[in-house]
Protein backbone atom coordinates (compact mmCIF):
# COMPACT_ATOMS: atom_id res chain seq x y z
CA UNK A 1 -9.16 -19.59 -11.69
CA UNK A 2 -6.49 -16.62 -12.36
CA UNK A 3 -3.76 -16.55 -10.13
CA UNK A 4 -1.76 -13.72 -9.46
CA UNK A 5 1.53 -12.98 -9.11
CA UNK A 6 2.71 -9.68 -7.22
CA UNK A 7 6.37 -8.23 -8.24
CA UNK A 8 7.17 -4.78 -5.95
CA UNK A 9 5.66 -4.91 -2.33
CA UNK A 10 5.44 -1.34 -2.11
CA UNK A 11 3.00 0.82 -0.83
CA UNK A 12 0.07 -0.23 -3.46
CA UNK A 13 0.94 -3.67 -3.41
CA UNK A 14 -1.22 -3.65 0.04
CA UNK A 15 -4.54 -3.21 -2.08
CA UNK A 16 -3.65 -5.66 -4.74
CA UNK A 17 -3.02 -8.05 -2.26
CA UNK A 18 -5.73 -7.67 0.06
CA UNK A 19 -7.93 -7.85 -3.11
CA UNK A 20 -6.62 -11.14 -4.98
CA UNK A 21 -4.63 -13.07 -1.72
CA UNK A 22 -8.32 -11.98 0.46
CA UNK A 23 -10.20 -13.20 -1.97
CA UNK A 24 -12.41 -10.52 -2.84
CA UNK A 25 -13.02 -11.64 -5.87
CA UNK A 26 -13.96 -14.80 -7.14
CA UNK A 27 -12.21 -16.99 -8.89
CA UNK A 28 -8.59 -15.50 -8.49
CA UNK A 29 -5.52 -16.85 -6.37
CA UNK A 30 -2.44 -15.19 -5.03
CA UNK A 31 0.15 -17.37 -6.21
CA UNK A 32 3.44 -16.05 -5.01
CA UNK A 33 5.17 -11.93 -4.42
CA UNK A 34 8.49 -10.77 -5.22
CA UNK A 35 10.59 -8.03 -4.15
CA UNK A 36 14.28 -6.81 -4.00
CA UNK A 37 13.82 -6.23 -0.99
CA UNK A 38 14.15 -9.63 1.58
CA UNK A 39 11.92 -8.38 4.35
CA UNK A 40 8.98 -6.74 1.82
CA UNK A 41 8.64 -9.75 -0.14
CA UNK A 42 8.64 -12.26 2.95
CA UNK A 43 6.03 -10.68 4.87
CA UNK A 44 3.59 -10.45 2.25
CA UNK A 45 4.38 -14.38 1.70
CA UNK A 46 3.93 -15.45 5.57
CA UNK A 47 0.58 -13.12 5.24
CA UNK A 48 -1.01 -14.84 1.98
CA UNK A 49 0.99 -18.20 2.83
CA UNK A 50 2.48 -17.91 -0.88
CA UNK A 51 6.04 -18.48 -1.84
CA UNK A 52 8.35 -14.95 -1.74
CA UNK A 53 11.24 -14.44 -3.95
CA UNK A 54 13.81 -11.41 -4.36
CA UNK A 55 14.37 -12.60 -7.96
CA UNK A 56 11.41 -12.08 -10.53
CA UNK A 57 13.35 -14.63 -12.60
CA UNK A 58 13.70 -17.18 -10.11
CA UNK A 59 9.96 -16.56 -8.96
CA UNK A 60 9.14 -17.61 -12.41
CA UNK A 61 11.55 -20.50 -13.27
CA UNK A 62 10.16 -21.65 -9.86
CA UNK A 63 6.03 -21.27 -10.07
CA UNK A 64 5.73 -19.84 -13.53
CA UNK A 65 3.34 -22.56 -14.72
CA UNK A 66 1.35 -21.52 -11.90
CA UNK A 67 0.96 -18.08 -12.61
CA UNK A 68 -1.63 -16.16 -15.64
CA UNK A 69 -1.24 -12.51 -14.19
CA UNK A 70 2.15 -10.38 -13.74
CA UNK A 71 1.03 -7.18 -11.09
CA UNK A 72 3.85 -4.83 -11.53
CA UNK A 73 3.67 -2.76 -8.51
CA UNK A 74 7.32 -1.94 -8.72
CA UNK A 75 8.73 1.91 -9.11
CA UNK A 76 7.03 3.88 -12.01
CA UNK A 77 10.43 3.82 -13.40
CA UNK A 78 11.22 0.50 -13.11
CA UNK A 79 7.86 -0.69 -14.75
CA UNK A 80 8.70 -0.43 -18.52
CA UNK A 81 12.04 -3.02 -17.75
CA UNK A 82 10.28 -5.30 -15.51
CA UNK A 83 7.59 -5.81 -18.37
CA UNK A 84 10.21 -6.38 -21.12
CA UNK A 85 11.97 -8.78 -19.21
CA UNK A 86 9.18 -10.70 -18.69
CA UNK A 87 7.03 -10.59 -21.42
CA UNK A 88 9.16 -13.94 -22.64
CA UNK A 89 7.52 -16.08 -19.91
CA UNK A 90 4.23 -15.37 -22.04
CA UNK A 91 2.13 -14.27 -18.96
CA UNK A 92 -0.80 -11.60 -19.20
CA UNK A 93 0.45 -8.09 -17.60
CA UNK A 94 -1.17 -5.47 -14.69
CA UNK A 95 0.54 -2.73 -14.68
CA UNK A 96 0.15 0.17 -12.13
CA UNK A 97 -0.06 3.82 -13.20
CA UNK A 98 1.95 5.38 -14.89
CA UNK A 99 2.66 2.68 -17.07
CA UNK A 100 5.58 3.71 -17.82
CA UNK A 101 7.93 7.80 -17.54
CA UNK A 102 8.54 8.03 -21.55
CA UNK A 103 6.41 7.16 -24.64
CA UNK A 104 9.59 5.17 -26.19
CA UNK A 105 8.84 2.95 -22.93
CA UNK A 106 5.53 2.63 -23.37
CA UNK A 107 5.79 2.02 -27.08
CA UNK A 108 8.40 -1.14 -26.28
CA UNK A 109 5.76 -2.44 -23.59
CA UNK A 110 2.83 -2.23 -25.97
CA UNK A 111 5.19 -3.81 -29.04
CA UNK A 112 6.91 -6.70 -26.52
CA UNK A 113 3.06 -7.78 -25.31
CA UNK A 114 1.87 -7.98 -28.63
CA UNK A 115 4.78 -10.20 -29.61
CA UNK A 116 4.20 -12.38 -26.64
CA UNK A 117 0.40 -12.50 -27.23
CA UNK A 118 -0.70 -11.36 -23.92
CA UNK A 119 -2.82 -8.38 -22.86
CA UNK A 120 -1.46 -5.36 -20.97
CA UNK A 121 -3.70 -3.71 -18.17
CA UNK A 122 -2.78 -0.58 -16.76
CA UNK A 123 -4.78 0.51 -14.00
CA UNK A 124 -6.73 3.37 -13.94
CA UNK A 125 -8.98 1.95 -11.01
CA UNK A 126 -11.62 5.13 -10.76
CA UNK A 127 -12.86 5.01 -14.34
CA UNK A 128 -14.74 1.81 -12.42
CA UNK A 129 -16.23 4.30 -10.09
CA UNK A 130 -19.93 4.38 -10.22
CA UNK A 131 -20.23 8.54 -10.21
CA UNK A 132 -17.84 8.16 -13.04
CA UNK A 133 -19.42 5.16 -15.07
CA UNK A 134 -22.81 7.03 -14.64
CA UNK A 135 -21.12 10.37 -16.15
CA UNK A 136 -19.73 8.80 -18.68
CA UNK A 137 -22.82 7.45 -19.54
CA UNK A 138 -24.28 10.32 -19.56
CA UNK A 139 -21.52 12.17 -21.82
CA UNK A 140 -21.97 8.96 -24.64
CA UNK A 141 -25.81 9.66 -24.57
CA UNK A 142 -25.06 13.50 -25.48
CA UNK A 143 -27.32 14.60 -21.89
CA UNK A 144 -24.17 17.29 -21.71
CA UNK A 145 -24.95 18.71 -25.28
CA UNK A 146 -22.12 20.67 -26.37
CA UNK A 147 -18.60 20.43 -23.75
CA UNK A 148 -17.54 23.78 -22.24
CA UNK A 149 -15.33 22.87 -20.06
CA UNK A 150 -13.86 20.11 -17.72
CA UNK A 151 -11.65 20.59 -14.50
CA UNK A 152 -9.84 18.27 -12.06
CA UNK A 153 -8.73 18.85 -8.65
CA UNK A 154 -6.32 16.80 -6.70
CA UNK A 155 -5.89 18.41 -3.37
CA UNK A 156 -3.62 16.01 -0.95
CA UNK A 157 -1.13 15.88 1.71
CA UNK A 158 2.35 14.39 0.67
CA UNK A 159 4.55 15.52 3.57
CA UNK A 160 8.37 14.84 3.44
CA UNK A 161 8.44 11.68 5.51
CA UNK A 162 5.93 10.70 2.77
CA UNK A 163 9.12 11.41 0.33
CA UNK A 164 11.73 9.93 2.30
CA UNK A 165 10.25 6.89 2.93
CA UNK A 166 11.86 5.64 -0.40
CA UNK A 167 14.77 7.19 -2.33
CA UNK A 168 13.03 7.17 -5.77
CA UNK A 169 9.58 9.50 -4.68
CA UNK A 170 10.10 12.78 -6.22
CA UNK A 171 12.83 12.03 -8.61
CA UNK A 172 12.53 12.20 -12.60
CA UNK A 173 14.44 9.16 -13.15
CA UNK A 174 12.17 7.39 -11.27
CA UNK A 175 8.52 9.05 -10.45
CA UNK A 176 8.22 12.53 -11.48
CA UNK A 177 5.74 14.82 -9.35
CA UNK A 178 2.42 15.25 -8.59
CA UNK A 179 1.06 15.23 -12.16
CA UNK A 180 2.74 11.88 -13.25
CA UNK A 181 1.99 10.10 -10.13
CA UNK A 182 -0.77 11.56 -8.08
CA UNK A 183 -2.61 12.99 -10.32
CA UNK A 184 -2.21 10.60 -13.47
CA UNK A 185 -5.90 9.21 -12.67
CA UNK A 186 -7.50 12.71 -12.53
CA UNK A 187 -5.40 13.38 -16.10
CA UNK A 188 -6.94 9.95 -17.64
CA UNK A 189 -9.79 10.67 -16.45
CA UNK A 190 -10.08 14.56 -18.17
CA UNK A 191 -8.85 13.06 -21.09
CA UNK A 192 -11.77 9.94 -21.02
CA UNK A 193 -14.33 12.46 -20.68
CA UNK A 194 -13.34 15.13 -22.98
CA UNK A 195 -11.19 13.39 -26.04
CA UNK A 196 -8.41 14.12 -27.86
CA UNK A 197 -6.33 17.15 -26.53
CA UNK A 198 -4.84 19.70 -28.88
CA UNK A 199 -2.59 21.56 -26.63
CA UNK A 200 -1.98 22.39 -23.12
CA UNK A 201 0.03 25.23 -20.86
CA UNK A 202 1.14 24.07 -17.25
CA UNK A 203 3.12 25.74 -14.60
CA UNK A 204 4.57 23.96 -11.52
CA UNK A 205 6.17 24.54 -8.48
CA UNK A 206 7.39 22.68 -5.70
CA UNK A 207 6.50 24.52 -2.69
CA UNK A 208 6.36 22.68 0.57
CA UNK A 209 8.79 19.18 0.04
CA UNK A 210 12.49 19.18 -1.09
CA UNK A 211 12.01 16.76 -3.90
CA UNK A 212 13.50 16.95 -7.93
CA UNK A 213 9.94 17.29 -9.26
CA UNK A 214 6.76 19.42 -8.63
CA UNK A 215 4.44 18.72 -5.93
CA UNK A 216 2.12 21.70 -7.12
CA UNK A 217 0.89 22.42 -10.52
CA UNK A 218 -1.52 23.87 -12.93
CA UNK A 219 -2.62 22.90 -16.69
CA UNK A 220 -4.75 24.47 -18.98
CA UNK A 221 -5.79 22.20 -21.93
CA UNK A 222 -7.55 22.82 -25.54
CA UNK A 223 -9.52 19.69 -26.46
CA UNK A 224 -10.18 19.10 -30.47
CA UNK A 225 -14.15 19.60 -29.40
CA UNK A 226 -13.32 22.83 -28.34
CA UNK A 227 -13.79 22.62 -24.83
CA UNK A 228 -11.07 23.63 -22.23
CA UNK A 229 -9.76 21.88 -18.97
CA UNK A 230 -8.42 22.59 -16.37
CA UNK A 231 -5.86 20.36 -14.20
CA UNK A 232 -5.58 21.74 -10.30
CA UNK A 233 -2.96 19.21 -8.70
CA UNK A 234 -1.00 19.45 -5.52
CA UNK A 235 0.56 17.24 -2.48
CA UNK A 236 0.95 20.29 -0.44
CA UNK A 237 -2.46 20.33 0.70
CA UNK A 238 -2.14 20.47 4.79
CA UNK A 239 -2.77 19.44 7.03
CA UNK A 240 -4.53 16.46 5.51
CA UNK A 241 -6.11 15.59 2.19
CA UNK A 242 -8.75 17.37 0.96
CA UNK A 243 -10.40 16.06 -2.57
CA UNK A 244 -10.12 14.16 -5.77
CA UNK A 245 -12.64 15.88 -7.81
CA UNK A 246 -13.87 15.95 -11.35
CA UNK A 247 -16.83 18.31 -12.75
CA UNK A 248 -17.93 18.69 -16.59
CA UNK A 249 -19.52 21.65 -17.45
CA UNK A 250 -22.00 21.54 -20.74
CA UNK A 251 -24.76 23.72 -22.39
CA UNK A 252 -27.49 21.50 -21.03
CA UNK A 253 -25.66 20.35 -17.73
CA UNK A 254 -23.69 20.48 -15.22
CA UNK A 255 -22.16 17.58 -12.92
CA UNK A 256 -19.24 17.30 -10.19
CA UNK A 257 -17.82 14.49 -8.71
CA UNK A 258 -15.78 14.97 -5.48
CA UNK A 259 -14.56 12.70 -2.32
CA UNK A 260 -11.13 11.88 -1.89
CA UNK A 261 -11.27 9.32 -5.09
CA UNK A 262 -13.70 10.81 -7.40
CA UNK A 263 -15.99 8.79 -5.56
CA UNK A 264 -18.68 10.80 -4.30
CA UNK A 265 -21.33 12.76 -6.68
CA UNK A 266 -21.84 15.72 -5.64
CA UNK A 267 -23.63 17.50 -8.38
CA UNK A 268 -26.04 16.36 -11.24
CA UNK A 269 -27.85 18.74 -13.08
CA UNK A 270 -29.40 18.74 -16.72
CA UNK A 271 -31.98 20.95 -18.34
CA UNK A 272 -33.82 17.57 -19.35
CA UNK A 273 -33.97 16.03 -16.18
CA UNK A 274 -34.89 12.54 -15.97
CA UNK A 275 -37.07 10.13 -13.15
CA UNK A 276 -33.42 8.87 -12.26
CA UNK A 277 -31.49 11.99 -11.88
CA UNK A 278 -32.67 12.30 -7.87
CA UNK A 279 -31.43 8.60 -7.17
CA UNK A 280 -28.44 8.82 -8.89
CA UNK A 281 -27.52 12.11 -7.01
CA UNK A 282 -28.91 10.52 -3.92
CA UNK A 283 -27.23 6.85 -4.17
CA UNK A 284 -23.84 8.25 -5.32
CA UNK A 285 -22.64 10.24 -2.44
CA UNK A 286 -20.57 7.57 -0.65
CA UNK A 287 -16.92 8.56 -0.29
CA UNK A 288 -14.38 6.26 0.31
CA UNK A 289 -11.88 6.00 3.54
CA UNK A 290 -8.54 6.32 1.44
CA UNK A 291 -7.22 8.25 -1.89
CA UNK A 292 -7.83 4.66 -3.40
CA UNK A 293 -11.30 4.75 -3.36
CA UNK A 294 -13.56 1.80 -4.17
CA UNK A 295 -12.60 1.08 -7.95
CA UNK A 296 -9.28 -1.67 -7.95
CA UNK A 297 -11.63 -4.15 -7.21
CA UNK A 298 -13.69 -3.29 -10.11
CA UNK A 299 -10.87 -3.06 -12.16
CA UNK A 300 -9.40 -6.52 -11.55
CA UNK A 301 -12.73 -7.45 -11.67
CA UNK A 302 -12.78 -6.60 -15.44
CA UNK A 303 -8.98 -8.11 -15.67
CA UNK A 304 -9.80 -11.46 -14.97
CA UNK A 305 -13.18 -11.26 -17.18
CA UNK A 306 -10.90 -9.69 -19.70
CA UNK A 307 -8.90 -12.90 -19.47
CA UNK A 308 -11.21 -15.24 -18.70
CA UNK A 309 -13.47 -14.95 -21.56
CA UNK A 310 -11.41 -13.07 -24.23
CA UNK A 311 -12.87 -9.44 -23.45
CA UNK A 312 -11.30 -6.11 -24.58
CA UNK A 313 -9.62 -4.05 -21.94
CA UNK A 314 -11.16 -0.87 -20.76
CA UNK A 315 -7.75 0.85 -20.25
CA UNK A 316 -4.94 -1.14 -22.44
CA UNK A 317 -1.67 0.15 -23.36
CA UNK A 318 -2.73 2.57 -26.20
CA UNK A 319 -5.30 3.92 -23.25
CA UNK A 320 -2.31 4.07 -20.76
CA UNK A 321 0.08 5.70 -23.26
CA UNK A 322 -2.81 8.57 -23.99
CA UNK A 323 -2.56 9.64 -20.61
CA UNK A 324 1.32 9.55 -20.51
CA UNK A 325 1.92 11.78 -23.19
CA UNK A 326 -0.08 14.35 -22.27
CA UNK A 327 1.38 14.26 -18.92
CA UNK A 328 4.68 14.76 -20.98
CA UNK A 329 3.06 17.51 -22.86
CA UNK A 330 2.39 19.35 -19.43
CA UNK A 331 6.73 19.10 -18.41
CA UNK A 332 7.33 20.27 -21.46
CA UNK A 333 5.62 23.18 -21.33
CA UNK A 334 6.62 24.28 -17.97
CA UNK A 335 10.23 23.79 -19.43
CA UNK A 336 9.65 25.71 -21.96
CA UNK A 337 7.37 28.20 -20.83
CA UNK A 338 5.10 27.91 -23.81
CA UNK A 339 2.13 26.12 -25.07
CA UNK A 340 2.49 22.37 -26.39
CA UNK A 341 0.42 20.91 -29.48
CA UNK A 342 0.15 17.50 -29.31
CA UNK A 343 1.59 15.26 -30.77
CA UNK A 344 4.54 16.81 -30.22
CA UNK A 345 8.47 15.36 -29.94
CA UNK A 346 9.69 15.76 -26.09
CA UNK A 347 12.46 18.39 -25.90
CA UNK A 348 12.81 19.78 -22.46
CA UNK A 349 10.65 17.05 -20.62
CA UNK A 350 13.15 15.72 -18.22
CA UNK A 351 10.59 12.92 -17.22
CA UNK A 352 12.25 9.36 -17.23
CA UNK A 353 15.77 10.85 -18.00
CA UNK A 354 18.31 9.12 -15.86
């Protein structure tokens, strides 16, 4: 059994709970929730029947021995502190996306864990997709041939009751815009698919909410290979959301992945074609009924095998962190107006600064 405990009963901390507290998967527990906030953290208790707390400390000098897994689902901005205060109690980490709003946090995260001995999982939920498994499958067996490009779309609706439902959405201090939250998936996933970026050129603009930080925006990207991508990414999509997509263009095919989560393959076509190809275009296709798409329970799937019997993680801190500072590439270069090579020292990126 790994039981769970939830700190931050936000907005995501609906899925996580519905997964581990429903028991959707096997062999977990929801062991207890805590939130700053009285009301959040008691009616997630009363739902799961678990102890609340408004105190992560007290939540753990209380049922620490009971718990294996920390779920930070608190504030991107508040995610870095939350894990260094607690990485004493010695308990294995989730940790939603973006792990953390500056590399310097991420670093201390990935440094404090290691000390501790316990792992650090930062969710990127739809590289557990099944179009995305199956085309990156495809990419390791070299079906693409040589790269040419890769572009992501995020198309949703973010309306400003959306941003006023908390006083931290939108800021810098505390979230950032559509690229470091929104979008952050689409960006790891780019990054999975193609490797190691060399630079990148963004613009931004925030068009339709009155928030600090973009809610549209637009990132061109070299990769080392050689191949380009492209990063489409907007909340001001109306008057509901419209896609999540991913499509990788190569010299000897061509595939797309759309739905609202990356979810749903749309296109899959190669110049080798194989007895497969029609059942994987025609057994992918189902889209899921929210932006979070099927993958979180495939993720903490993999979490508590991770645990449970000493396997790597799929998306650790040094995976998390990859994502992250590319993301900080992209500010900085619509501070600066110019084109970023990674790695690169932040100048202008006003990510994270309080």
């Amino acid at each position: 059994m790994v039981r769970f405990a939830i700190v931050g009963c936000g907005r995501i901390a609906k899925k996580h709970a519905e997964i581990v507290g429903g028991k959707q998967i096997s062999g977990t527990e929801l062991v207890g929730v805590c939130d700053l906030r009285a009301d959040r953290a008691k009616a997630y208790g009363e739902k799961y029947q678990v102890p609340s707390f408004t105190d992560m400390h007290e939540m753990m000098s209380k049922i620490g021995g009971s718990i294996d897994v920390l779920s930070i689902l608190t504030e991107s901005g508040n995610h870095a502190a939350n894990v260094l205060q607690l990485a004493r109690y010695g308990k294995h980490f989730v940790v939603e996306k973006p792990m953390a709003l500056t590399i310097e946090d991420a670093d201390a995260m990935i440094s404090a864990c290691d000390a501790a001995g316990v792992k650090l999982f930062v969710v990127k939920q739809n590289r557990y997709n099944l179009p995305v498994q199956k085309l990156r499958s495809a990419l390791e067996e070299g079906r693409f041939g040589k790269i040419v490009m890769g572009t992501v779309r995020v198309r949703w609706c973010r309306t400003q009751q959306y941003y006023d439902q908390d006083a931290w959405r939108g800021t810098w201090a505390m979230d950032g815009g559509v690229f470091t939250n929104q979008a952050s998936h689409h960006v790891d996933l780019l990054e999975w698919m193609l490797g190691e970026p060399e630079s990148v050129f963004a613009r931004s603009a925030t068009a339709l909410v009155n928030i600090e930080a973009e809610d549209t925006g637009v990132a061109v990207i070299k990769f080392r290979s050689g191949a380009l991508g492209v990063i489409e990414a907007t909340t001001a999509t109306r008057p509901k959301d419209l896609e999540g997509s991913l499509s990788i263009l190569g010299e000897k095919g061509t595939a797309e992945i759309g739905g609202f989560a990356v979810n749903e393959m749309k296109i899959w076509n190669f110049a080798e074609p194989r007895l497969e190809d029609a059942d994987i275009l025609a057994n992918y296709r189902q889209n899921p009924p929210n932006v979070y798409g099927f993958g979180h329970v495939a993720y903490l799937e993999h979490v508590v095998d991770s645990i449970a019997h000493g396997k790597k993680a799929l998306v650790d801190g040094f995976e998390g962190r990859k994502s992250l500072e590319l993301i900080m590439a992209i500010y900085e270069s619509i501070e600066t107006g110019r084109e970023v090579f990674l790695k690169f020292i932040p100048k202008k990126c006003r990510l994270g600064k309080k």
